[in-house]
N, C-alpha and C. Protein backbone atom coordinates (compact mmCIF):
# COMPACT_ATOMS: atom_id res chain seq x y z
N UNK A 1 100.95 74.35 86.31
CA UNK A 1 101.98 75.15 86.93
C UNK A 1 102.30 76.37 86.07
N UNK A 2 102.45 76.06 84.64
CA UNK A 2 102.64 77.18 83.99
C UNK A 2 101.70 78.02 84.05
N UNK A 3 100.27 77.97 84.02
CA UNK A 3 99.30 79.09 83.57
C UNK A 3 98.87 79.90 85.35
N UNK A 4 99.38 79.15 86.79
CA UNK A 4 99.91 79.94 87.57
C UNK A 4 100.26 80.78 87.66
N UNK A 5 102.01 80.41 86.94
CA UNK A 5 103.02 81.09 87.03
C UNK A 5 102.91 82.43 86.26
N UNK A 6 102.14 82.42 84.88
CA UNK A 6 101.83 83.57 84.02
C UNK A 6 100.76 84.62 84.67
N UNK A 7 100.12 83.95 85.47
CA UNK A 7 99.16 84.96 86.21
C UNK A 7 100.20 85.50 87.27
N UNK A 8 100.70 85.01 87.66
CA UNK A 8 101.26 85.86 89.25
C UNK A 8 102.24 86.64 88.44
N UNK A 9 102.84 86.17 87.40
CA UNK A 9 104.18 87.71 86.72
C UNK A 9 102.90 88.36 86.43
N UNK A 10 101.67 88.53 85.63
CA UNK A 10 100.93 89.21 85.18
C UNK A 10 100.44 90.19 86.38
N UNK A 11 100.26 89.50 87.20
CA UNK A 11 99.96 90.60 88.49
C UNK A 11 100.87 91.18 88.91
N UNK A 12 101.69 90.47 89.42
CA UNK A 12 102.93 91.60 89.52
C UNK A 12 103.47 92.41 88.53
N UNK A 13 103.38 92.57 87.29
CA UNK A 13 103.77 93.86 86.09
C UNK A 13 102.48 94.54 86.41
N UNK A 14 100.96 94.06 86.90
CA UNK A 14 100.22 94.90 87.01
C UNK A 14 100.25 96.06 87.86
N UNK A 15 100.95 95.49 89.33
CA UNK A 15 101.22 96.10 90.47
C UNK A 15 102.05 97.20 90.48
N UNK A 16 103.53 96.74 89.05
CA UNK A 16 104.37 97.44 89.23
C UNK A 16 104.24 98.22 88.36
N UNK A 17 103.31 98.38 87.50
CA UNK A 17 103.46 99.71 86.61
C UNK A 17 102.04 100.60 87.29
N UNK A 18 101.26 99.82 88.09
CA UNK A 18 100.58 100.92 89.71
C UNK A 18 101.33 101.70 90.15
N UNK A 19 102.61 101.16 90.92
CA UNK A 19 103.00 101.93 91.46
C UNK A 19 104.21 102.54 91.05
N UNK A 20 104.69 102.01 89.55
CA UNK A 20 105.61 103.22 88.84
C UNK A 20 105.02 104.52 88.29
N UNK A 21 103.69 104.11 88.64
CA UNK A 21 102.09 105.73 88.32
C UNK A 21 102.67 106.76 89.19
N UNK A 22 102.56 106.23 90.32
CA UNK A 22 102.50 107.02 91.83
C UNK A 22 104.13 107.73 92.03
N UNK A 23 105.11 107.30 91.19
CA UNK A 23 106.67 108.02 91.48
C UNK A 23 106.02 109.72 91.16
N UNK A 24 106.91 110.65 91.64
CA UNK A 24 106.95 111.98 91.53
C UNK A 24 108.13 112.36 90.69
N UNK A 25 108.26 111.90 89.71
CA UNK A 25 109.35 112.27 88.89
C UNK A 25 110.00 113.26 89.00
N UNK A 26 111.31 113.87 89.19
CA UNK A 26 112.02 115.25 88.34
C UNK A 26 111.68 115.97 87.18
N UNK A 27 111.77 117.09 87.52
CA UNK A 27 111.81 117.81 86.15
C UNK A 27 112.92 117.88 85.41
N UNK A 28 112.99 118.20 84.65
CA UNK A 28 114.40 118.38 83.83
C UNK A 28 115.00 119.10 84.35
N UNK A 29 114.72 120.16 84.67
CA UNK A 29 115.86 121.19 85.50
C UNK A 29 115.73 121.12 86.53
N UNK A 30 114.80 119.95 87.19
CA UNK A 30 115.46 120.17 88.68
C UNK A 30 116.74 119.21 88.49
N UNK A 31 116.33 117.91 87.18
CA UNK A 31 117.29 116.69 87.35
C UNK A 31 118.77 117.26 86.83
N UNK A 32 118.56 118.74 85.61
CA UNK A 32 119.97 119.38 85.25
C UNK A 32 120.92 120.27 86.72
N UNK A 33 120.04 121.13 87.38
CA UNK A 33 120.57 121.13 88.51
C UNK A 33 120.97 120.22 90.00
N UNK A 34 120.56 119.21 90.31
CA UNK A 34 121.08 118.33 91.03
C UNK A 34 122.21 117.94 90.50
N UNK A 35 122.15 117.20 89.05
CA UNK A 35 123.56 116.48 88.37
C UNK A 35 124.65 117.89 88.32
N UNK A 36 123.99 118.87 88.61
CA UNK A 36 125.29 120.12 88.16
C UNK A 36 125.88 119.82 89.73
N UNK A 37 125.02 120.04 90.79
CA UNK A 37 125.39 120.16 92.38
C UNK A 37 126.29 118.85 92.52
N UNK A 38 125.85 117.45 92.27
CA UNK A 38 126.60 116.30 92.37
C UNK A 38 128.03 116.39 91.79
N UNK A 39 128.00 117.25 90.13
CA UNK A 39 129.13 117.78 89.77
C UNK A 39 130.50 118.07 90.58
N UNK A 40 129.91 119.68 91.04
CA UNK A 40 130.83 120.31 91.87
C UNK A 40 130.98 119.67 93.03
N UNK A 41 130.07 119.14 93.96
CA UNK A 41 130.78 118.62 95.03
C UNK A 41 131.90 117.18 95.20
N UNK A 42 131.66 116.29 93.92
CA UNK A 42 132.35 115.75 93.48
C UNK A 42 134.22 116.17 93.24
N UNK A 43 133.93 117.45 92.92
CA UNK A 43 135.27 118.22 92.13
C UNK A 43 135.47 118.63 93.79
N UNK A 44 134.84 118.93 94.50
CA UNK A 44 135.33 120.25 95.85
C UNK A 44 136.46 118.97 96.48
N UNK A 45 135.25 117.87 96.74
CA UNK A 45 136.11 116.65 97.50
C UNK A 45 137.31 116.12 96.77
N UNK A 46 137.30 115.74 95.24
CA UNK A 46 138.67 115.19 95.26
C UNK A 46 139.96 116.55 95.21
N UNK A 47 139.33 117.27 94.87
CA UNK A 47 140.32 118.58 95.50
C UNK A 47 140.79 118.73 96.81
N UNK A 48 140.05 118.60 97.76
CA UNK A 48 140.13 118.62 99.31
C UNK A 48 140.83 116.91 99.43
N UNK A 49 141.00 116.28 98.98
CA UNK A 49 141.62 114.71 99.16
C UNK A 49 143.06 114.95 98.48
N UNK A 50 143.21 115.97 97.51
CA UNK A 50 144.38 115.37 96.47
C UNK A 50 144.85 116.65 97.13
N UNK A 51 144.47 117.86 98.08
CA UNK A 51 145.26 118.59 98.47
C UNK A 51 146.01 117.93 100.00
N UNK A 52 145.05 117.43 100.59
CA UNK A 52 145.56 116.91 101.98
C UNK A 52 146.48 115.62 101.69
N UNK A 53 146.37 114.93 100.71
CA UNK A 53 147.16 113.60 100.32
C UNK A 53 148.36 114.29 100.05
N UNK A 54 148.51 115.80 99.13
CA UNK A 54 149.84 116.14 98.48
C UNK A 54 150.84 116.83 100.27
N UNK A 55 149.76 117.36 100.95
CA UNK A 55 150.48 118.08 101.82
C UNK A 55 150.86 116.62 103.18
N UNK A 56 150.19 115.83 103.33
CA UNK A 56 150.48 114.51 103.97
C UNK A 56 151.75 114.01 103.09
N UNK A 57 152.05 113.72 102.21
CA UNK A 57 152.58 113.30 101.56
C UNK A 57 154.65 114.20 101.76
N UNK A 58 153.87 115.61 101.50
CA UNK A 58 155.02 116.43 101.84
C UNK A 58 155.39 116.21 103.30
N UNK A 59 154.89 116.24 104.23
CA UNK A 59 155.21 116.55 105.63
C UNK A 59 156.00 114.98 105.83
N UNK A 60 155.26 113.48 105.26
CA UNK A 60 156.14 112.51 105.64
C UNK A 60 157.64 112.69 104.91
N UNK A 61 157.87 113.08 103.97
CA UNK A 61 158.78 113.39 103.26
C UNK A 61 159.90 113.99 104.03
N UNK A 62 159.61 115.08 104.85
CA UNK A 62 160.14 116.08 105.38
C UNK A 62 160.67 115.18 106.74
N UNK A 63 159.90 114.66 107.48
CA UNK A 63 160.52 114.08 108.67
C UNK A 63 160.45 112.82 108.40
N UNK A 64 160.76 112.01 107.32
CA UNK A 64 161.98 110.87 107.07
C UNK A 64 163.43 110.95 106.69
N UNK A 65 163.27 112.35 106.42
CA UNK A 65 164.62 112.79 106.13
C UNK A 65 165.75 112.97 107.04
């Protein structure tokens, strides 16, 4: 059972460093510009959330009064 079991992980690390060959990696600057884009849109949205939460926030304020 054991000397099975060592062949089939052995094939499968064989398989998987096959087809970790075949990935198309990033470049560095494409991977520095995406993480910059993920950045800002990150910042646009909780801006656009923490502005509509503050003005939601004001308006219930206003007509519980």
């Amino acid at each position: 059972m054991q000397g099975s079991q060592n062949q089939s992980t052995s094939v499968s690390s064989r398989h998987f460093l096959e087809e970790i060959q075949k990935v198309s990696w990033p470049t560095r600057s494409e991977t520095t510009r995406l993480t910059l884009v993920v950045i800002l849109v990150s910042l646009f949205v909780g801006l656009y959330v923490g502005v509509l939460d503050l003005g939601l926030t004001q308006m219930l304020g206003f007509l519980t009064k």
